[in-house]
PDB file of N, CA and C in Angstrom:
ATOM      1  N   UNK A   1      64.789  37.078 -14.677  1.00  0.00           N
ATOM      2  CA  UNK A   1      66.090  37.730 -14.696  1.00  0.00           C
ATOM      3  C   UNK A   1      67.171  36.836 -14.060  1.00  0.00           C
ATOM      4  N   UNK A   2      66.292  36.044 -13.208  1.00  0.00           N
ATOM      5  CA  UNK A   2      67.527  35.477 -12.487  1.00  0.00           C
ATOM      6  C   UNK A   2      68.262  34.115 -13.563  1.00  0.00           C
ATOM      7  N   UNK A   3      67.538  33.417 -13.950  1.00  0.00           N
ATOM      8  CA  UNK A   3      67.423  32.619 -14.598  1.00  0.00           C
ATOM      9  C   UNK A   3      68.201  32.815 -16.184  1.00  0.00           C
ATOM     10  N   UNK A   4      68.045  34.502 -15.969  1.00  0.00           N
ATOM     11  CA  UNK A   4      68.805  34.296 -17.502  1.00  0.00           C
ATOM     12  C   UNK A   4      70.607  34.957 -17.328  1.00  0.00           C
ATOM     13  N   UNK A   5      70.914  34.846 -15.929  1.00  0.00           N
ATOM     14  CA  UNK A   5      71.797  35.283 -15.415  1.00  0.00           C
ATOM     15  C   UNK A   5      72.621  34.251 -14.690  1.00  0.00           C
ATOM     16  N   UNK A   6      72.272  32.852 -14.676  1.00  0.00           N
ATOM     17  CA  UNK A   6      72.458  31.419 -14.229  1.00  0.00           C
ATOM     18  C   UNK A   6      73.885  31.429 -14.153  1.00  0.00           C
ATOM     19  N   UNK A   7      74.866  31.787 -15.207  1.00  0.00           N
ATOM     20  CA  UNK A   7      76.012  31.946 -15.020  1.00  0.00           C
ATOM     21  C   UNK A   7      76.977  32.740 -14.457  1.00  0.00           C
ATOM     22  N   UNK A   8      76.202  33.727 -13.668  1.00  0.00           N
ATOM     23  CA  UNK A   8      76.659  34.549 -12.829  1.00  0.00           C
ATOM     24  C   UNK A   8      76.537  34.020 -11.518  1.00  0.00           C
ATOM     25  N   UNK A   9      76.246  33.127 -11.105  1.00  0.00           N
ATOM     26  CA  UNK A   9      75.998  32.796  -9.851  1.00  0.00           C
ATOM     27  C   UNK A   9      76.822  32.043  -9.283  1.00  0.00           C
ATOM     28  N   UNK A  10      77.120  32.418  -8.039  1.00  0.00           N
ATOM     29  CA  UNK A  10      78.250  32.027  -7.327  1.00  0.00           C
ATOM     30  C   UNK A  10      78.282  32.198  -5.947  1.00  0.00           C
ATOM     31  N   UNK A  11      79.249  32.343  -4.789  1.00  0.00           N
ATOM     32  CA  UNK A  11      79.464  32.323  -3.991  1.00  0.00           C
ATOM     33  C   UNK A  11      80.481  32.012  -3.028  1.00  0.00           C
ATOM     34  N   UNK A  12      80.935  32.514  -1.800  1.00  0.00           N
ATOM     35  CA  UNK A  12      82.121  32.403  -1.275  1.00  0.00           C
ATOM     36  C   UNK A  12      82.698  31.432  -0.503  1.00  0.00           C
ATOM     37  N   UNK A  13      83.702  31.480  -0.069  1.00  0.00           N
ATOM     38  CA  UNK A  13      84.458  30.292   0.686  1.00  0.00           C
ATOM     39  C   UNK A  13      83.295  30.005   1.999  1.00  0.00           C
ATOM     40  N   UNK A  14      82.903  31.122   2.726  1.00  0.00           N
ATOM     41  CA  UNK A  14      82.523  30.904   4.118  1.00  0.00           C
ATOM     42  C   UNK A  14      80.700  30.126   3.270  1.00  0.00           C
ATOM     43  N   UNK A  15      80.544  31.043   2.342  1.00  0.00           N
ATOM     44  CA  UNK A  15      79.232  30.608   2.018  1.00  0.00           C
ATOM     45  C   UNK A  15      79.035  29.416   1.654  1.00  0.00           C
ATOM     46  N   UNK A  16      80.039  28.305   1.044  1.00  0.00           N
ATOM     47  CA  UNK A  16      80.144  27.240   0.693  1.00  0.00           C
ATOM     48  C   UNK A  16      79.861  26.669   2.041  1.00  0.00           C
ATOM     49  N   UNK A  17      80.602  26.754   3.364  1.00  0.00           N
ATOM     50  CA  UNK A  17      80.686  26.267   4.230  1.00  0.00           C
ATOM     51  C   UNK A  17      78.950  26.367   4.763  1.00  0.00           C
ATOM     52  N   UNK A  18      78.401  27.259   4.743  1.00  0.00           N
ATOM     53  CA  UNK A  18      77.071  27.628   5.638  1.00  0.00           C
ATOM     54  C   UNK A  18      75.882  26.919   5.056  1.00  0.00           C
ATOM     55  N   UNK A  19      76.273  27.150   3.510  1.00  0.00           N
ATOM     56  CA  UNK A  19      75.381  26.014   3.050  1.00  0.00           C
ATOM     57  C   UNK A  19      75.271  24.755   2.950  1.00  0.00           C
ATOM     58  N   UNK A  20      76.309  24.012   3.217  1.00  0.00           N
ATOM     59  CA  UNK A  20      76.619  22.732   3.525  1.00  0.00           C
ATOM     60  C   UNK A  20      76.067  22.696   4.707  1.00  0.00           C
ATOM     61  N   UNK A  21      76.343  23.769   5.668  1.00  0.00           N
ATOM     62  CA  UNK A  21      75.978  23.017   6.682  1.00  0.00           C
ATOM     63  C   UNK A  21      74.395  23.320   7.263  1.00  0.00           C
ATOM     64  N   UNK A  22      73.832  24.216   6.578  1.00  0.00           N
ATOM     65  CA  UNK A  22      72.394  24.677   6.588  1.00  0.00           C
ATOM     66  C   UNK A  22      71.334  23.450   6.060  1.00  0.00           C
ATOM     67  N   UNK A  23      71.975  23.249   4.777  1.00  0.00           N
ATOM     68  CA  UNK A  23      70.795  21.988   4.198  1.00  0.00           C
ATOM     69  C   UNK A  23      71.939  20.480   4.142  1.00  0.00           C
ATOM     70  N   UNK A  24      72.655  20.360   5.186  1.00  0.00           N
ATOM     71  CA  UNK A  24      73.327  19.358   5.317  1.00  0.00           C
ATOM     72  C   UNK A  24      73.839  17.914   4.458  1.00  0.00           C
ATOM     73  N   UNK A  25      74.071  19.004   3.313  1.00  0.00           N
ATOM     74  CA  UNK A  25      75.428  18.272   2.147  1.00  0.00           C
ATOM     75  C   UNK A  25      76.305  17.759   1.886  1.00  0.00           C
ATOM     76  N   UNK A  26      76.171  16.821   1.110  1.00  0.00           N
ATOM     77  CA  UNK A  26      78.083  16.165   0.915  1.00  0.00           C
ATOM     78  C   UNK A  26      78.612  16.239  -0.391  1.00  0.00           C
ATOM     79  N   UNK A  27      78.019  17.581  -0.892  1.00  0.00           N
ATOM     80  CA  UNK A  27      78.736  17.660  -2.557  1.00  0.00           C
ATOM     81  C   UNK A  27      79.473  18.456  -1.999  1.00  0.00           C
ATOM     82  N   UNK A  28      80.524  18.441  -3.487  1.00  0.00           N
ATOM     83  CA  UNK A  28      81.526  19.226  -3.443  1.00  0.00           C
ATOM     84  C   UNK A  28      81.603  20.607  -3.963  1.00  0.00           C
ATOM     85  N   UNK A  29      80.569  20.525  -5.120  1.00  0.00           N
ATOM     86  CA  UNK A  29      80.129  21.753  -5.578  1.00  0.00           C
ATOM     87  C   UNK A  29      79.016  22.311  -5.435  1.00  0.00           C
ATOM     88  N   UNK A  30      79.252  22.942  -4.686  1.00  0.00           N
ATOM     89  CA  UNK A  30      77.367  23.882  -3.944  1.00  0.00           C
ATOM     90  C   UNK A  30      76.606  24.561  -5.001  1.00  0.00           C
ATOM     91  N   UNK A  31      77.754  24.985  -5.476  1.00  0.00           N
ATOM     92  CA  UNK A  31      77.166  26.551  -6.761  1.00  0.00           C
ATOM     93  C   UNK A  31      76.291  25.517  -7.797  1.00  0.00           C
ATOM     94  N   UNK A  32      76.754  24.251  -8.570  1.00  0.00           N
ATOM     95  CA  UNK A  32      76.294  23.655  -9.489  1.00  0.00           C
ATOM     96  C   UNK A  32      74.905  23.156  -8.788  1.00  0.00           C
ATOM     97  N   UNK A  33      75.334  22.625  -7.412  1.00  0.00           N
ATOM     98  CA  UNK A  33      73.915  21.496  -6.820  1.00  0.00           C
ATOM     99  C   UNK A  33      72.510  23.478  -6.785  1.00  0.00           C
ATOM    100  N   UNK A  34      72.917  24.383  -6.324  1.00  0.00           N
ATOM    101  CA  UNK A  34      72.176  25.820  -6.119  1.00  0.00           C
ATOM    102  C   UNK A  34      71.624  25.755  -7.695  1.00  0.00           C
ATOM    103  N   UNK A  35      72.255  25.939  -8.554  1.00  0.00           N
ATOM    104  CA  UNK A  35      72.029  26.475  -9.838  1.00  0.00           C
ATOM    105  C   UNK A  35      71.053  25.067 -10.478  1.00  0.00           C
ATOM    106  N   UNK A  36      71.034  23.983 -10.113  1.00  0.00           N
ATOM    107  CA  UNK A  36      70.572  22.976 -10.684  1.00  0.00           C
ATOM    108  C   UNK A  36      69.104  23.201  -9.696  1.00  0.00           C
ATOM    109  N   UNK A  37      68.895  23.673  -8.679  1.00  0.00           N
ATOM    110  CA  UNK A  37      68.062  24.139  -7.940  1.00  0.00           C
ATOM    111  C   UNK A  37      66.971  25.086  -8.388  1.00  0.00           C
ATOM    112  N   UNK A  38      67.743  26.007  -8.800  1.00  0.00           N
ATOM    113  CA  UNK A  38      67.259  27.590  -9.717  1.00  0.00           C
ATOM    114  C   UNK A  38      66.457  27.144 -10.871  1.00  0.00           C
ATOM    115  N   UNK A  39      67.375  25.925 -11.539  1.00  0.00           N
ATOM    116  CA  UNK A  39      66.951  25.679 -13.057  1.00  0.00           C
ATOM    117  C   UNK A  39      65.241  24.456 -13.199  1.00  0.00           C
ATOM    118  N   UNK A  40      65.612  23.857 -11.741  1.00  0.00           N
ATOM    119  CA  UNK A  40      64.206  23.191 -11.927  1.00  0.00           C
ATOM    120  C   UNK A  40      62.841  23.987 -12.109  1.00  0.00           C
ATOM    121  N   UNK A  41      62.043  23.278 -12.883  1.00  0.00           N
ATOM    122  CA  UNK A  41      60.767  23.808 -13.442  1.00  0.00           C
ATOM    123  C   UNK A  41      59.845  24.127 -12.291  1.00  0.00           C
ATOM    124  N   UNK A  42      60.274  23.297 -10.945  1.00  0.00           N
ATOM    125  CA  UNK A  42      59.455  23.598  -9.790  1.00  0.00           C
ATOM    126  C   UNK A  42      59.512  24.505  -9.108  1.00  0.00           C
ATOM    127  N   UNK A  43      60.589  25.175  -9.570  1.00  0.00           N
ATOM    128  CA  UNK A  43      61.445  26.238  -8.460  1.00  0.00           C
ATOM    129  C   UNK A  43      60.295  27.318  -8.187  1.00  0.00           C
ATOM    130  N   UNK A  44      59.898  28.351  -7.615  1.00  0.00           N
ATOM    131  CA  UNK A  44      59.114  29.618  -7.808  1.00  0.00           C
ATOM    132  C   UNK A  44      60.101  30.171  -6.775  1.00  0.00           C
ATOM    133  N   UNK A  45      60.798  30.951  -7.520  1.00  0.00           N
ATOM    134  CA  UNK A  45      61.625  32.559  -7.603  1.00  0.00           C
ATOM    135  C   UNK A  45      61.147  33.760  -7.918  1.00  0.00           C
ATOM    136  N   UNK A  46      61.195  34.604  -6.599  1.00  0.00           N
ATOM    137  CA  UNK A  46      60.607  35.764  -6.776  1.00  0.00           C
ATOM    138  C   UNK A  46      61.570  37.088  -5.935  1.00  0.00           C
ATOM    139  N   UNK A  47      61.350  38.100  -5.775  1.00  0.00           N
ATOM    140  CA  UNK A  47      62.241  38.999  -5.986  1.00  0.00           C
ATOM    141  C   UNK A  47      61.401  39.867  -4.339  1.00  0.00           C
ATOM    142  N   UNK A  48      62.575  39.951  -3.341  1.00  0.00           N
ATOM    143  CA  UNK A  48      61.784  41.111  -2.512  1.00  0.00           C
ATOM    144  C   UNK A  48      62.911  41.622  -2.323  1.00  0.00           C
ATOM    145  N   UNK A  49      63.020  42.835  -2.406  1.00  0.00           N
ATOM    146  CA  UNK A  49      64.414  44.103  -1.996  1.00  0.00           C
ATOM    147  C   UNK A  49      65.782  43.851  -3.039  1.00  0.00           C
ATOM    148  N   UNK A  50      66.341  43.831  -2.203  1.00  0.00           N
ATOM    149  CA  UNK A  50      67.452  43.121  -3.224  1.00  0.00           C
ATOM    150  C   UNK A  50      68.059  42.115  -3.296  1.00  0.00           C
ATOM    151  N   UNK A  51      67.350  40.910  -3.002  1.00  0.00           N
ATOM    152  CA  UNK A  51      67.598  39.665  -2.765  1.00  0.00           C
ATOM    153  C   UNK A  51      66.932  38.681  -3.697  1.00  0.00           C
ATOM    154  N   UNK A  52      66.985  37.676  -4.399  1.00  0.00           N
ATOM    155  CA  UNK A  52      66.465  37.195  -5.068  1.00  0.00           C
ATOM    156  C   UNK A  52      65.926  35.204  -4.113  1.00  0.00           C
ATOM    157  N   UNK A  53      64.886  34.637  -4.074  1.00  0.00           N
ATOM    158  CA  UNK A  53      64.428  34.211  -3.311  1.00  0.00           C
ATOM    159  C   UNK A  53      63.845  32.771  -4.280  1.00  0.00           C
ATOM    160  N   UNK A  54      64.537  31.814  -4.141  1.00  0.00           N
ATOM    161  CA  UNK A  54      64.370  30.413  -4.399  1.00  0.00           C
ATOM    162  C   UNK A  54      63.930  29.538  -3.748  1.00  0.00           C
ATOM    163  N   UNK A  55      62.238  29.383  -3.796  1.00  0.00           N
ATOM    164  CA  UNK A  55      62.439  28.146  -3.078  1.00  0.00           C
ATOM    165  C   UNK A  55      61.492  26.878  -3.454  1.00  0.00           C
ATOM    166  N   UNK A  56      62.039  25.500  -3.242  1.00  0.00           N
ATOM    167  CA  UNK A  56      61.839  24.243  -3.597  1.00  0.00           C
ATOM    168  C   UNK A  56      61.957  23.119  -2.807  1.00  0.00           C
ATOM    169  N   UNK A  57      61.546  22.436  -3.267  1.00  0.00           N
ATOM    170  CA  UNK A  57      62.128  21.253  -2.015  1.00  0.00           C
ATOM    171  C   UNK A  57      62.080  21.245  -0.494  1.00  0.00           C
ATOM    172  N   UNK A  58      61.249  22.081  -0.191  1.00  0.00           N
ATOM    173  CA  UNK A  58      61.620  22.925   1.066  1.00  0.00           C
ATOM    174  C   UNK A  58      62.919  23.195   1.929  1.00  0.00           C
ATOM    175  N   UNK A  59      62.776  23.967   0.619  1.00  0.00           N
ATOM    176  CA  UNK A  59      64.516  25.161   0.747  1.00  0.00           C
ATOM    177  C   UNK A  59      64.322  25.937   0.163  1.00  0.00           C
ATOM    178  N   UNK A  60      64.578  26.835   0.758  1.00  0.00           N
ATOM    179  CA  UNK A  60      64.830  28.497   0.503  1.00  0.00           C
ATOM    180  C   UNK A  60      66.104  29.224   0.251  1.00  0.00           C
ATOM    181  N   UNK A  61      66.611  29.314  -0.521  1.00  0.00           N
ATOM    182  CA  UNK A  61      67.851  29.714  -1.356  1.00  0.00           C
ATOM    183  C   UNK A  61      67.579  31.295  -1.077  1.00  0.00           C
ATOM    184  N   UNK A  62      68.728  32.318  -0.823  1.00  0.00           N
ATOM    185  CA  UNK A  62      68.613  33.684  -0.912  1.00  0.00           C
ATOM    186  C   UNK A  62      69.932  34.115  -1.520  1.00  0.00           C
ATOM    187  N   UNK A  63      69.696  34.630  -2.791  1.00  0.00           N
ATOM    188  CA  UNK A  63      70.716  34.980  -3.605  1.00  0.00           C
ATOM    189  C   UNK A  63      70.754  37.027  -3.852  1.00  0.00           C
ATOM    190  N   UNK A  64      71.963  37.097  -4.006  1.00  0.00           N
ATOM    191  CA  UNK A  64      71.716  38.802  -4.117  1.00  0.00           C
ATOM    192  C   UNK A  64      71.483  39.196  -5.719  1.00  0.00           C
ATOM    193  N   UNK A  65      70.668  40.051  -6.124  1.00  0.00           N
ATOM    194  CA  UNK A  65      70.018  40.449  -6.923  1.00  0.00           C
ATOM    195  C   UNK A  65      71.278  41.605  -7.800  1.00  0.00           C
ATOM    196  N   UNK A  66      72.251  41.993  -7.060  1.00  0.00           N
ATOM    197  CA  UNK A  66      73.244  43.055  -7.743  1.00  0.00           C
ATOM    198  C   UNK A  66      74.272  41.918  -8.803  1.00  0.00           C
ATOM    199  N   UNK A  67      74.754  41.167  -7.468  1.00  0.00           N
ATOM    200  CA  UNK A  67      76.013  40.246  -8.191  1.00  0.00           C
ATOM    201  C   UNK A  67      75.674  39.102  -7.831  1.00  0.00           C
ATOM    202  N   UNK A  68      74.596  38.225  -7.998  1.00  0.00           N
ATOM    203  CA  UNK A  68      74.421  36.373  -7.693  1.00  0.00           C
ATOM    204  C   UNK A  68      75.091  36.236  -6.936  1.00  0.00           C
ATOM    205  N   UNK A  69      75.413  36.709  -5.852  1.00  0.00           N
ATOM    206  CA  UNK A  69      76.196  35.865  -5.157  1.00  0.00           C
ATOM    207  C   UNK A  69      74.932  35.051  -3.977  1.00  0.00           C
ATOM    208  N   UNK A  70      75.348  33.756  -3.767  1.00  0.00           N
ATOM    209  CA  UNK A  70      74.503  32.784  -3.063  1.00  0.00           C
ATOM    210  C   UNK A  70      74.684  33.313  -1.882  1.00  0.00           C
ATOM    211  N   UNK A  71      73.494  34.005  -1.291  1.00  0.00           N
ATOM    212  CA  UNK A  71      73.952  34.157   0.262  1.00  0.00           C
ATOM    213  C   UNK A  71      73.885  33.194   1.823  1.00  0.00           C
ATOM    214  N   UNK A  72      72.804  32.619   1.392  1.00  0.00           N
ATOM    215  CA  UNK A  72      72.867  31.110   2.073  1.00  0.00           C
ATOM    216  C   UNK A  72      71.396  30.740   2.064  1.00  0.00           C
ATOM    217  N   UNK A  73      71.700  29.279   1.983  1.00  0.00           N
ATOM    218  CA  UNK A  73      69.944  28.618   1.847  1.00  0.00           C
ATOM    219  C   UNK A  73      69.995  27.551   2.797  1.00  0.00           C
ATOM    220  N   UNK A  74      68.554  27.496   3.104  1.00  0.00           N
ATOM    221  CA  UNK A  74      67.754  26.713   4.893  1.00  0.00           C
ATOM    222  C   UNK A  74      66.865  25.925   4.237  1.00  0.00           C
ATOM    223  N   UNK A  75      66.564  25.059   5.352  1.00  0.00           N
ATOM    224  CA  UNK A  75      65.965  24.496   5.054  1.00  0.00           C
ATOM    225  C   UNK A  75      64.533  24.759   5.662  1.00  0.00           C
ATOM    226  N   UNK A  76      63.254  24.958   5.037  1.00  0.00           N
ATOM    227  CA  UNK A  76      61.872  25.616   5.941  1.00  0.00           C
ATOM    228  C   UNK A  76      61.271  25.095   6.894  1.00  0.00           C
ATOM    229  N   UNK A  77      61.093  25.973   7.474  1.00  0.00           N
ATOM    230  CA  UNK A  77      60.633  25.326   9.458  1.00  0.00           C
ATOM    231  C   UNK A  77      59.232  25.181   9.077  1.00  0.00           C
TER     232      UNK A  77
END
């Protein structure tokens, strides 16, 4: 579901900021580098509550399941 919803995904000013500074970035576009994230074949995305749960690379992406919006992604301890 999430995947076929790729173009819904997005996120806010502060969230841009948290994720930059969570998995410590120097793009300019978070949403494209997230979504290019989502789209790899490695990804395993799975669904608990209402959050939708990406993770790869060891990073963990947490996106909301109502409206994509990116809520912020870490990097795994």
């Amino acid at each position: 579901m999430l995947i076929d919803n790729i173009d819904k995904i997005h996120t806010t000013e502060l969230g841009v900021i948290r994720i930059k500074k969570n998995l410590k970035l120097d793009c300019n576009d978070v949403v494209y580098y997230i979504k290019n994230k989502v789209l790899d074949k490695n990804a395993y995305i799975y669904k608990n509550g209402k959050n939708y749960y990406v993770e790869i690379d060891d990073i963990i992406i947490t996106i909301n399941s109502f409206n994509y919006c990116i809520i912020t992604a870490h990097i795994k301890k």
